[in-house]
N, C-alpha and C. Protein backbone atom coordinates (compact mmCIF):
# COMPACT_ATOMS: atom_id res chain seq x y z
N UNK A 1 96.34 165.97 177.83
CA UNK A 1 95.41 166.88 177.23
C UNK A 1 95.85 167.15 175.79
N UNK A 2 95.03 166.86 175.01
CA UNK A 2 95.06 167.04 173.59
C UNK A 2 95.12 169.00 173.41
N UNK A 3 95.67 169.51 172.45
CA UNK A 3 95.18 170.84 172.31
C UNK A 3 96.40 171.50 171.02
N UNK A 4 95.99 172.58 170.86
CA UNK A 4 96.15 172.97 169.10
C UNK A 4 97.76 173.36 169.20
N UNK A 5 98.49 172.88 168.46
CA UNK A 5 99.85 173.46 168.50
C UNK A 5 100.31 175.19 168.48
N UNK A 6 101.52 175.23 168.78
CA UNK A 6 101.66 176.39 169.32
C UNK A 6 103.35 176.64 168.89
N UNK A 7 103.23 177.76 168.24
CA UNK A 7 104.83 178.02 167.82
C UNK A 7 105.38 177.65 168.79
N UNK A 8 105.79 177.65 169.80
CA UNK A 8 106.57 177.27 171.01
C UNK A 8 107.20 176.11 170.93
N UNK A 9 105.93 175.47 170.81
CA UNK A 9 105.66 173.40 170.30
C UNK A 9 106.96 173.24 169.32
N UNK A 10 107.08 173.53 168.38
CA UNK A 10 107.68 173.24 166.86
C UNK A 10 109.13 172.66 167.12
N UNK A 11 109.79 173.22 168.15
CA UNK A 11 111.36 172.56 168.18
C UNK A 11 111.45 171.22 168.87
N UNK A 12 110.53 171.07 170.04
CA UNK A 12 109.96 169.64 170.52
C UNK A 12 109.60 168.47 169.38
N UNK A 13 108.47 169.43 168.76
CA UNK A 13 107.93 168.10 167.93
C UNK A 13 108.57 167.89 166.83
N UNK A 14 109.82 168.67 166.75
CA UNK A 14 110.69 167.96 165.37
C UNK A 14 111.86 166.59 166.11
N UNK A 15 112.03 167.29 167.61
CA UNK A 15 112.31 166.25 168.20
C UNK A 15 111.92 164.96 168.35
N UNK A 16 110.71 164.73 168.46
CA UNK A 16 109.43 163.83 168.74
C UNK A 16 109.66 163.03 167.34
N UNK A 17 109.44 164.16 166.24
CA UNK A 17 108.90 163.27 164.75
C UNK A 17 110.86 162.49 164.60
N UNK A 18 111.83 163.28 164.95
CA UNK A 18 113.02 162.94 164.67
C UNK A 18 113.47 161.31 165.06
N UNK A 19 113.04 161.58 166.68
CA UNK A 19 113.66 160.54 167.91
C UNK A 19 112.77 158.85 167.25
N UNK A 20 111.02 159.59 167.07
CA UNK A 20 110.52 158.31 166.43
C UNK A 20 110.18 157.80 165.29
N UNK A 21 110.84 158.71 164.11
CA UNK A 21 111.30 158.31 162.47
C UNK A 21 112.48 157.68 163.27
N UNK A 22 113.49 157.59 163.66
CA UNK A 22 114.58 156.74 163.31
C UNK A 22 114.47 155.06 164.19
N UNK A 23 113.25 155.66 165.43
CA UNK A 23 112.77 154.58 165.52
C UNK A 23 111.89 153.16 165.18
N UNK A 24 110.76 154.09 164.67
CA UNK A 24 109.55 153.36 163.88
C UNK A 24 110.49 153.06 162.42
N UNK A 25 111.38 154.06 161.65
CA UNK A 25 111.44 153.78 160.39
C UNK A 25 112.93 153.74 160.13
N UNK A 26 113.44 152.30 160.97
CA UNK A 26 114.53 152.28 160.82
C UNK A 26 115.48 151.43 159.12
N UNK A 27 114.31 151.75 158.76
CA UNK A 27 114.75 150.70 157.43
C UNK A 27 114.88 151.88 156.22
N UNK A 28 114.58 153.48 156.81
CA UNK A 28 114.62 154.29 156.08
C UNK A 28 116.66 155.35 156.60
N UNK A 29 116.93 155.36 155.48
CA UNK A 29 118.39 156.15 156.46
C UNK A 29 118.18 157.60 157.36
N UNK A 30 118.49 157.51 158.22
CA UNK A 30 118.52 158.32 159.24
C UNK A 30 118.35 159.95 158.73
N UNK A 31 119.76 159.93 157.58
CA UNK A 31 119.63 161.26 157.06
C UNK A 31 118.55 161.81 156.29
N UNK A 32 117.43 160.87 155.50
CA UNK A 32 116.49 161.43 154.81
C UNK A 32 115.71 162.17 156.00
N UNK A 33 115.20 161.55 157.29
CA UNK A 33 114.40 162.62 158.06
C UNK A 33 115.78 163.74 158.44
N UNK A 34 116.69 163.69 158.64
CA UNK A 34 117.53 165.02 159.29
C UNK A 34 117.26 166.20 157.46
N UNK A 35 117.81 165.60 156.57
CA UNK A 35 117.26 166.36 155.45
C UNK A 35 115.71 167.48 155.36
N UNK A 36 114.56 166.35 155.90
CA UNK A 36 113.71 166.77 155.60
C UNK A 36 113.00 167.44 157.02
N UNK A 37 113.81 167.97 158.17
CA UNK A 37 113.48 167.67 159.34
C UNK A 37 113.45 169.73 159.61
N UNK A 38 113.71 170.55 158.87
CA UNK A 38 113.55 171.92 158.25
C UNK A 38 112.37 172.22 157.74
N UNK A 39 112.22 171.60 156.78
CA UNK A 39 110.95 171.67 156.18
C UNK A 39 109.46 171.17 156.56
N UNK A 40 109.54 170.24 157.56
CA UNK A 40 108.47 169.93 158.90
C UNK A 40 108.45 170.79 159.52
N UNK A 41 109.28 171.58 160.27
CA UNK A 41 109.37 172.98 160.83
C UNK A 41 109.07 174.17 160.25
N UNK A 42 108.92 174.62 159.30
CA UNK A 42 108.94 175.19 158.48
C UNK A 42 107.55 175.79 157.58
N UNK A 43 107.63 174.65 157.32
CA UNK A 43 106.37 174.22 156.12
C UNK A 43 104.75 173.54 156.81
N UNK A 44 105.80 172.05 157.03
CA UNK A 44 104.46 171.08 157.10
C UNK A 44 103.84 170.99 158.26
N UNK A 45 104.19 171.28 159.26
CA UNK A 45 103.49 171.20 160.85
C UNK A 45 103.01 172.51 160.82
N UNK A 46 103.48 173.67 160.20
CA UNK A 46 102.56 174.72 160.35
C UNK A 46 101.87 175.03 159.54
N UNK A 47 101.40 174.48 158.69
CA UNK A 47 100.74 174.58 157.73
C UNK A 47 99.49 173.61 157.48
N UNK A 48 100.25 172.31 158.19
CA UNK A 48 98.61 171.14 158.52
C UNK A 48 98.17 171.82 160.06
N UNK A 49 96.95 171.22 160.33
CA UNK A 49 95.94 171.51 161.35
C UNK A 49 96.70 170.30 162.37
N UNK A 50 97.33 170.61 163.47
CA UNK A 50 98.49 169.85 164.42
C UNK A 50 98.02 170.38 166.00
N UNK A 51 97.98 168.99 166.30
CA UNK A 51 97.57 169.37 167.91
C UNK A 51 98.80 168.36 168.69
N UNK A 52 98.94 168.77 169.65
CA UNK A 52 99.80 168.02 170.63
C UNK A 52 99.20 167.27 171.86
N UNK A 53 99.88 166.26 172.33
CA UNK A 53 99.32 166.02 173.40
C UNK A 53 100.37 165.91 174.78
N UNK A 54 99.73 166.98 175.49
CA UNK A 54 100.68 167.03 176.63
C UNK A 54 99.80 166.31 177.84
N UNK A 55 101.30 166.13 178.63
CA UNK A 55 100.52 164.97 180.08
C UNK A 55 100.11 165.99 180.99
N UNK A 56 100.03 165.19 182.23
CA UNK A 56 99.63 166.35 183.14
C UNK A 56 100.66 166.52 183.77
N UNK A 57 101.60 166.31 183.37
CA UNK A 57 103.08 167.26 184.14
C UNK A 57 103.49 167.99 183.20
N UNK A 58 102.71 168.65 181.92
CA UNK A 58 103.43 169.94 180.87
C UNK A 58 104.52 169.08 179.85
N UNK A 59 104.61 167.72 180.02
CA UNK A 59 105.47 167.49 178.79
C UNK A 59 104.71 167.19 177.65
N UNK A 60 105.00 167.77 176.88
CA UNK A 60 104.84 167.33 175.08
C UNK A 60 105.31 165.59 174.71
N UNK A 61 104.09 164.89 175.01
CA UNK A 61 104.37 163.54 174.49
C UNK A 61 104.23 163.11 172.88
N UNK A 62 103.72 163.89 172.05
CA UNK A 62 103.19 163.46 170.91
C UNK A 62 102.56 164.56 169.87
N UNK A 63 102.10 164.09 168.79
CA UNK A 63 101.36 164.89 167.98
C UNK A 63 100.77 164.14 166.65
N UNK A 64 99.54 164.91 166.45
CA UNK A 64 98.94 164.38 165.30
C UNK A 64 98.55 165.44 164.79
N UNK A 65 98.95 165.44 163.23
CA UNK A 65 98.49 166.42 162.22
C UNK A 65 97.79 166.29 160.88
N UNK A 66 96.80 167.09 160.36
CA UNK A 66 95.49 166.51 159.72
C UNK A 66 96.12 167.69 158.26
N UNK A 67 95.62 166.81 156.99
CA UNK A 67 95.46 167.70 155.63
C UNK A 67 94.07 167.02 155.51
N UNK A 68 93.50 167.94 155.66
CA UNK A 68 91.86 167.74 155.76
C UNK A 68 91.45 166.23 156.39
N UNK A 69 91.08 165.49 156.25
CA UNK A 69 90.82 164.20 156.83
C UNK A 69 91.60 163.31 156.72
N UNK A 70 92.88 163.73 155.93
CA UNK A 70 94.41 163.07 155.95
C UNK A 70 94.91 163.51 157.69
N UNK A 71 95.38 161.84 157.83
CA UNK A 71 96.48 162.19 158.89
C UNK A 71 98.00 162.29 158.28
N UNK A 72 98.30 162.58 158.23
CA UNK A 72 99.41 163.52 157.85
C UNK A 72 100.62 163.35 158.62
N UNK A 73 100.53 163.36 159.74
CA UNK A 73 101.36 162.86 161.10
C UNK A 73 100.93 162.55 162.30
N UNK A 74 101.30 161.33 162.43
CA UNK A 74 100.90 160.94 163.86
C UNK A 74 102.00 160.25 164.58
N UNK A 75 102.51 161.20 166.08
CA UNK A 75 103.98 160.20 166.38
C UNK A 75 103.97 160.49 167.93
N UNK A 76 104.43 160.31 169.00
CA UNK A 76 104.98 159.75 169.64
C UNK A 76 106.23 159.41 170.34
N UNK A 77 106.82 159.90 171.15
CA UNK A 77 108.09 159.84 171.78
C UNK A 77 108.35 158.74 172.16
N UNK A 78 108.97 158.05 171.88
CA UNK A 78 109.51 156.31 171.67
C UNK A 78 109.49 156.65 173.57
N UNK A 79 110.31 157.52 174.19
CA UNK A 79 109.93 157.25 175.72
C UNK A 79 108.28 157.22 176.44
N UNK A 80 107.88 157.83 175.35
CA UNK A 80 106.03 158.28 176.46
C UNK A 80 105.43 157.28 175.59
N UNK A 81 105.67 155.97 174.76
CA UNK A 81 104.86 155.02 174.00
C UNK A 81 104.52 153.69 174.91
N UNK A 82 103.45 153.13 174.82
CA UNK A 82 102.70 152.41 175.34
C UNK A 82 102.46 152.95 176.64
N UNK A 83 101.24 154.21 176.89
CA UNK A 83 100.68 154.65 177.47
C UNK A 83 99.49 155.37 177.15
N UNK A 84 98.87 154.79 176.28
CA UNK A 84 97.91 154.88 175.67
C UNK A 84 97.53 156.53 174.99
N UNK A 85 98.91 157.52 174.66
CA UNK A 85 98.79 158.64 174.25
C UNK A 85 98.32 158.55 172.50
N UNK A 86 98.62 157.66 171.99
CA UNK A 86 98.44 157.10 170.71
C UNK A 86 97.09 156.90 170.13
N UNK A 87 96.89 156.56 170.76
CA UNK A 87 95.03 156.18 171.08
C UNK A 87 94.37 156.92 171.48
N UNK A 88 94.88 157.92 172.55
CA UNK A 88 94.18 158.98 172.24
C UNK A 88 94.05 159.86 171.63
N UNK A 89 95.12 160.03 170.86
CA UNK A 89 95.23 160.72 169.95
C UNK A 89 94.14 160.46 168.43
N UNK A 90 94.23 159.21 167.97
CA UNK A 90 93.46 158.77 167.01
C UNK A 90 92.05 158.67 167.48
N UNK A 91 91.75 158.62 168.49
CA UNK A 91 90.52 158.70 169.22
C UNK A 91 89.62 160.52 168.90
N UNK A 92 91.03 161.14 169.47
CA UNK A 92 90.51 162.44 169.26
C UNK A 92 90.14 162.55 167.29
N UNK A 93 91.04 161.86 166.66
CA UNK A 93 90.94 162.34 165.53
C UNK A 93 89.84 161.87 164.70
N UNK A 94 89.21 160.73 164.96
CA UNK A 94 88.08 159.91 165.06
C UNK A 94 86.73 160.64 165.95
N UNK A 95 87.05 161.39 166.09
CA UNK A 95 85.76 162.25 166.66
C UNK A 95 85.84 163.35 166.38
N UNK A 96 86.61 163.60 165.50
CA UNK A 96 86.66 164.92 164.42
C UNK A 96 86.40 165.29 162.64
N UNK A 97 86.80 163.69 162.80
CA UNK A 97 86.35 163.22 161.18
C UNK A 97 85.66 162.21 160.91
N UNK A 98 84.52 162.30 160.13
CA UNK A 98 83.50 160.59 159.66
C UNK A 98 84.75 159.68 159.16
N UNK A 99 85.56 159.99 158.24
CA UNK A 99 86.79 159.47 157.52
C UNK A 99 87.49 159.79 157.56
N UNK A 100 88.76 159.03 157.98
CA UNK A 100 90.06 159.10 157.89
C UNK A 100 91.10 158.41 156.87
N UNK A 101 92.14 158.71 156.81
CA UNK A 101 92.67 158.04 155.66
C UNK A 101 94.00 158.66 156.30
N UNK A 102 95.35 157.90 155.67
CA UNK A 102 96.61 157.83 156.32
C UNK A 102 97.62 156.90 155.41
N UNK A 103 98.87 156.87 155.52
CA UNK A 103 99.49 156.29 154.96
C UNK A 103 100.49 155.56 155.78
N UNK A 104 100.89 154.14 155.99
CA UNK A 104 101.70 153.93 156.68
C UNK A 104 102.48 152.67 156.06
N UNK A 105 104.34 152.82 156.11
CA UNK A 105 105.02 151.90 155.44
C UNK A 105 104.78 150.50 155.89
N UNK A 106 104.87 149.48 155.24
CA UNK A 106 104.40 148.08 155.37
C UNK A 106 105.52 147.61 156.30
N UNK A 107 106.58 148.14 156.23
CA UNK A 107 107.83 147.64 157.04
C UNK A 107 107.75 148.14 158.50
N UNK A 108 106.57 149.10 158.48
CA UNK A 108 106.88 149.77 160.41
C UNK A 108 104.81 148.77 160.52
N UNK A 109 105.94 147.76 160.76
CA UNK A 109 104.49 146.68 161.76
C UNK A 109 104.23 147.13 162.77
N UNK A 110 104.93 147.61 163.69
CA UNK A 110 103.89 147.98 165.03
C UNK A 110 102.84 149.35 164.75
N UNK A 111 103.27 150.19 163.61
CA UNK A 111 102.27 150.90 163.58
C UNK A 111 100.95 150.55 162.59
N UNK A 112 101.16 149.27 161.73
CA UNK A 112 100.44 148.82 160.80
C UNK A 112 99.43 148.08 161.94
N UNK A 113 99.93 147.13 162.71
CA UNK A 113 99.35 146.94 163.66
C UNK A 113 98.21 147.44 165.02
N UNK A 114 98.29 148.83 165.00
CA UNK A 114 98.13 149.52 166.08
C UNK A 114 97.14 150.03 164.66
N UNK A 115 97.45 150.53 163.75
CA UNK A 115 96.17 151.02 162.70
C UNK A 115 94.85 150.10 162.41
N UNK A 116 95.16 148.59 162.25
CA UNK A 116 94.31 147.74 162.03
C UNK A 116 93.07 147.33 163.37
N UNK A 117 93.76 147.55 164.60
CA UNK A 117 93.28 147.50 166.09
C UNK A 117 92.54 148.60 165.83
N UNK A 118 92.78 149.34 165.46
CA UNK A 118 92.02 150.93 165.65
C UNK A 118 90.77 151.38 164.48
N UNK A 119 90.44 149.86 163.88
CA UNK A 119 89.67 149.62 162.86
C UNK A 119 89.87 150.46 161.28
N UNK A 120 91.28 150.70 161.67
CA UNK A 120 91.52 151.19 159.64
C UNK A 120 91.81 150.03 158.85
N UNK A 121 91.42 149.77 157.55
CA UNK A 121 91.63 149.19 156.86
C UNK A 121 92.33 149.51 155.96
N UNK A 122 93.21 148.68 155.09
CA UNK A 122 94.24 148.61 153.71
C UNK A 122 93.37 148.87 152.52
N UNK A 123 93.85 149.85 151.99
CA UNK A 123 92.80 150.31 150.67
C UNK A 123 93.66 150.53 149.61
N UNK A 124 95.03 150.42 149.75
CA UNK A 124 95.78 149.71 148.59
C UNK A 124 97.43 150.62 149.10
N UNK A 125 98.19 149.93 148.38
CA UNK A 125 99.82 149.59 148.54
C UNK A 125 100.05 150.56 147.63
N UNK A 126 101.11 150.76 147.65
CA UNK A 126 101.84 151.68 146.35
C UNK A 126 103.08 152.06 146.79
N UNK A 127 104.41 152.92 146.17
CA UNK A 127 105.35 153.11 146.63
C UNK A 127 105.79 154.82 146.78
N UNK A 128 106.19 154.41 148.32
CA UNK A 128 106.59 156.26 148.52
C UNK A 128 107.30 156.89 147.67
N UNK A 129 107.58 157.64 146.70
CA UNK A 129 108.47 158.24 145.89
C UNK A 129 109.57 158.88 146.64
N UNK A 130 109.37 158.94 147.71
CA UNK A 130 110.63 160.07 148.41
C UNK A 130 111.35 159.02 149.01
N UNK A 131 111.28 157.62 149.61
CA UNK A 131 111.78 157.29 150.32
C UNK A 131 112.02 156.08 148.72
N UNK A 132 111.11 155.21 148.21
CA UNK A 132 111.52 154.08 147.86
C UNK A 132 110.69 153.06 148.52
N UNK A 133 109.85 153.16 149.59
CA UNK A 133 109.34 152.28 150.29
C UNK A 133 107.90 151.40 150.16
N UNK A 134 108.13 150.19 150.84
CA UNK A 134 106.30 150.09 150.34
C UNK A 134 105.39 150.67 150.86
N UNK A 135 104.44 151.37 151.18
CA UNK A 135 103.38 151.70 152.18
C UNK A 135 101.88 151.61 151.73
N UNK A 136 100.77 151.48 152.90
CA UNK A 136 99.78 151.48 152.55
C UNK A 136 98.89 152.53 152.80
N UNK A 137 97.87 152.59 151.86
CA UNK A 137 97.01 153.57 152.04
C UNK A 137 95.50 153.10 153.31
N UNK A 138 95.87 153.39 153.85
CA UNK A 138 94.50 152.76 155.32
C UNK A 138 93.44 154.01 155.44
N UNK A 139 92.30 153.38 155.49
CA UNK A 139 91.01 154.18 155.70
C UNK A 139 90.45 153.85 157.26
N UNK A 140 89.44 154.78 157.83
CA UNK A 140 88.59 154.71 158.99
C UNK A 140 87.48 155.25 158.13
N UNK A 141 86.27 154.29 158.45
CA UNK A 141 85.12 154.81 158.38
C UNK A 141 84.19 154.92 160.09
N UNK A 142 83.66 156.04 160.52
CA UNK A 142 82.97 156.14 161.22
C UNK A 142 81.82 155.04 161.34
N UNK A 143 81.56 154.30 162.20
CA UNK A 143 80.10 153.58 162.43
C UNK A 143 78.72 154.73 162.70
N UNK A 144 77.85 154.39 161.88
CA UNK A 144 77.05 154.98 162.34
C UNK A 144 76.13 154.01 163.28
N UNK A 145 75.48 154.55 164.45
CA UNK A 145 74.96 154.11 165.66
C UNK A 145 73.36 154.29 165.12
N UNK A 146 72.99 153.47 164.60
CA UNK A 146 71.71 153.16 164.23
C UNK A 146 70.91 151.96 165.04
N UNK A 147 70.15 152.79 166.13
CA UNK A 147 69.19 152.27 166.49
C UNK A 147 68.06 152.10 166.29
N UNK A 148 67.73 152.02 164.35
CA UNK A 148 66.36 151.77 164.43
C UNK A 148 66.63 150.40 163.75
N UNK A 149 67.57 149.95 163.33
CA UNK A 149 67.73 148.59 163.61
C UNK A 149 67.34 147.45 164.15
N UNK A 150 67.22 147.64 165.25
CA UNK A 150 66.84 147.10 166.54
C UNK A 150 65.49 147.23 166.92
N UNK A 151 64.78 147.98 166.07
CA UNK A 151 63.33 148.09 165.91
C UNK A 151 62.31 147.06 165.59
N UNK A 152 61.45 147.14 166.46
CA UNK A 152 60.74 145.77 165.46
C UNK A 152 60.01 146.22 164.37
N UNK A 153 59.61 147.52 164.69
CA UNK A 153 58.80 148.58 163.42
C UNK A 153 59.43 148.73 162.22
């Protein structure tokens, strides 16, 4: 069940963003997320629009967090991954916004991967200033379901 974060949430999901930054972004040093891993607590998870997604046994598998139609964060407990919590997650977020937009480093392929499946596209490269890294800027555009298309009129 997807649903809106909750002070409670916050020491988990620094866990969550912690356990799968050093996983997904192991080409980044460990200590830049422990550095910046206060100020996610702090600042940026309570301050973006952040929902969690818990299973149906009450654990906190994940979270995705929005700066307006920015995803902002989207992660995942390297243990609760490939169980389609990911997807639902972007699913939910895709039925909350016509457009999305996101940033993700060129070096974490399985999530570049899992963005392109999920129909975002590369809308240009540039380099993270905080880290040094390459990453891309990826868009979602909503389809619109136009059935007069299909019209013979």
């Amino acid at each position: 069940m997807i649903k809106r974060l909750e002070k409670h949430h916050l020491n988990r999901l620094i866990d969550i963003w912690l356990k799968a930054s050093k996983e997904s972004h192991s080409f980044i040093n460990y200590e830049y997320w422990e550095r910046n891993s206060m100020a996610m607590k702090t600042i940026y998870l309570p301050s973006a629009k952040t929902y969690v997604y818990e299973t149906d046994k009450g654990e906190i598998a994940g979270f995705i967090s929005f700066a307006g139609n920015t995803i902002a964060a989207i992660f995942i407990d390297p243990d609760f991954q490939r169980r389609g919590y990911g997807k639902e997650l972007i699913d939910f977020a895709k039925n909350q916004y016509e457009s999305l937009e996101l940033f993700v480093y060129a070096l974490n392929q399985k999530a570049l991967k899992f963005y392109l499946r999920e129909e975002f596209i590369k809308k240009n490269e540039s380099v993270d200033t905080n880290t040094g890294e390459t990453q891309f800027k990826m868009v979602f555009k909503r389809k619109e379901n136009n059935q007069s298309q299909n019209s013979l009129f």
